[in-house]
C-alpha atoms as a PDB file:
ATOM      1  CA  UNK A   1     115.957  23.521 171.995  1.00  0.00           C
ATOM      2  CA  UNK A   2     117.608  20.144 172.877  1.00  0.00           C
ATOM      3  CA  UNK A   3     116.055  20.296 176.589  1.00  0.00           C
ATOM      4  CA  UNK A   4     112.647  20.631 174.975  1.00  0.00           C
ATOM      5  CA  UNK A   5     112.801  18.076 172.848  1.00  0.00           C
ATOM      6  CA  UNK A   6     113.543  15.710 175.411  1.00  0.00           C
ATOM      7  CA  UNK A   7     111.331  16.902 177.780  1.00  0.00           C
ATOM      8  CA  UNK A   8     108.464  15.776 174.723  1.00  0.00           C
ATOM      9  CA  UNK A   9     109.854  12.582 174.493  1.00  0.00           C
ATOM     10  CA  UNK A  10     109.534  11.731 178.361  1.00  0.00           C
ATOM     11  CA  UNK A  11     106.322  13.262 177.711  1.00  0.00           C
ATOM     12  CA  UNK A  12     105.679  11.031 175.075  1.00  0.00           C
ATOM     13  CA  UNK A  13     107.115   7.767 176.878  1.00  0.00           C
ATOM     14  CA  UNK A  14     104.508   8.462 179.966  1.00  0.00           C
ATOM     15  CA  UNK A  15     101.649   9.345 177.725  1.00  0.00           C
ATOM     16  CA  UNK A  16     102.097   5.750 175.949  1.00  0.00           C
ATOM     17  CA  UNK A  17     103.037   3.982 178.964  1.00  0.00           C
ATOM     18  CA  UNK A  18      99.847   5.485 181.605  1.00  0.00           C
ATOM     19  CA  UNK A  19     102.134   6.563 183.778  1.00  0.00           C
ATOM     20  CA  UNK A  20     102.332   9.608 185.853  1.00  0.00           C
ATOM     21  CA  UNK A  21     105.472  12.323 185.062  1.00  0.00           C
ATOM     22  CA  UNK A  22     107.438  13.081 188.319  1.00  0.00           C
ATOM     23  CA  UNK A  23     109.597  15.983 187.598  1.00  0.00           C
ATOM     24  CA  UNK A  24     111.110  18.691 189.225  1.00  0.00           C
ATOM     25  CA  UNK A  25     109.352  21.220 187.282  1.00  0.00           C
ATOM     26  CA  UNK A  26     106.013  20.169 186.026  1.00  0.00           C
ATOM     27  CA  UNK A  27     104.693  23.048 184.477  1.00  0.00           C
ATOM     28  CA  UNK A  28     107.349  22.403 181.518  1.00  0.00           C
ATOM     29  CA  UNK A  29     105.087  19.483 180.311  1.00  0.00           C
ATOM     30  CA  UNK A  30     101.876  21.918 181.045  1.00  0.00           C
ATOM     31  CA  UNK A  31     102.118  22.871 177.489  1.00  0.00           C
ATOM     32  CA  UNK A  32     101.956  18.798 176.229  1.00  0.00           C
ATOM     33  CA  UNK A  33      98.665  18.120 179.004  1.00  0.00           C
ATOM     34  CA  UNK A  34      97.271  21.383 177.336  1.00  0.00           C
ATOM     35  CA  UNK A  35      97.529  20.146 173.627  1.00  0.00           C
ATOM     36  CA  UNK A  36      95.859  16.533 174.882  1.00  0.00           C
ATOM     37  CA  UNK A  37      93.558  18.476 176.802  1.00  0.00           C
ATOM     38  CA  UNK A  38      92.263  20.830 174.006  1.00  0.00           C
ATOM     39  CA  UNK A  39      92.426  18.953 171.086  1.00  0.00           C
ATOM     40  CA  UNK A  40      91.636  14.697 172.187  1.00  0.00           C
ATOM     41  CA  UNK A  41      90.973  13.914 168.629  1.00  0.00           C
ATOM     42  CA  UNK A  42      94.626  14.301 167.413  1.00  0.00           C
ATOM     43  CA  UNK A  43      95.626  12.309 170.704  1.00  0.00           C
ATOM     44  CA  UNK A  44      93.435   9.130 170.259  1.00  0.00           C
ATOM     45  CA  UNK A  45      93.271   6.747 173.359  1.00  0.00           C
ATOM     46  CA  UNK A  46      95.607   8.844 175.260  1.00  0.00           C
ATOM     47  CA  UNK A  47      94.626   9.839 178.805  1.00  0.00           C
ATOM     48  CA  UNK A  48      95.611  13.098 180.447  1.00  0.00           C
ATOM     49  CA  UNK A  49      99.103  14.178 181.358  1.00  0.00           C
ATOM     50  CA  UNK A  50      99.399  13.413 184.781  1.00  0.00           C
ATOM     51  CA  UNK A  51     101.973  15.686 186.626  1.00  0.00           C
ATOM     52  CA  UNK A  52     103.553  14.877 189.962  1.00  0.00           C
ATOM     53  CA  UNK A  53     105.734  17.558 191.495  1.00  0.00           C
ATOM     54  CA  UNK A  54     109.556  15.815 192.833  1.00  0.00           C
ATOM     55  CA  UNK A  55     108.605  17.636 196.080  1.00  0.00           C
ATOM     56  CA  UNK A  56     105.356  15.831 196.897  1.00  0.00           C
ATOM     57  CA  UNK A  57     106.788  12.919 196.799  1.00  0.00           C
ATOM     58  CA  UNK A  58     109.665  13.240 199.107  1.00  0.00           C
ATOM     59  CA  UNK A  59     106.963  15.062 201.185  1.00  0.00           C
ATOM     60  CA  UNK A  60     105.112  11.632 201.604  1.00  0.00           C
END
């Protein structure tokens, strides 16, 4: 429970910032971009989720 609540809240902080999530696991946040996603009236002025695997950027 604890490792999904703070997986919301650097949701959250990258959501209200505009900037991209890097993460070792992205599709834990899939759920979040889906919410946004389905339902942009509850999520005013927020842009999509955007997702950036830890491994694509070492990659570069």
């Amino acid at each position: 429970m604890n490792r999904w609540r703070f997986d919301a809240m650097i949701a959250c902080t990258a959501l209200v910032s505009g900037l991209p999530l890097v993460h070792n696991n992205p599709a834990d946040f899939e759920a979040v971009r889906t919410a946004i996603e389905l339902s942009p009236h509850l999520f005013p002025g927020m842009a999509s989720l955007s997702l950036i695997r830890v491994a694509r950027v070492l990659e570069s």
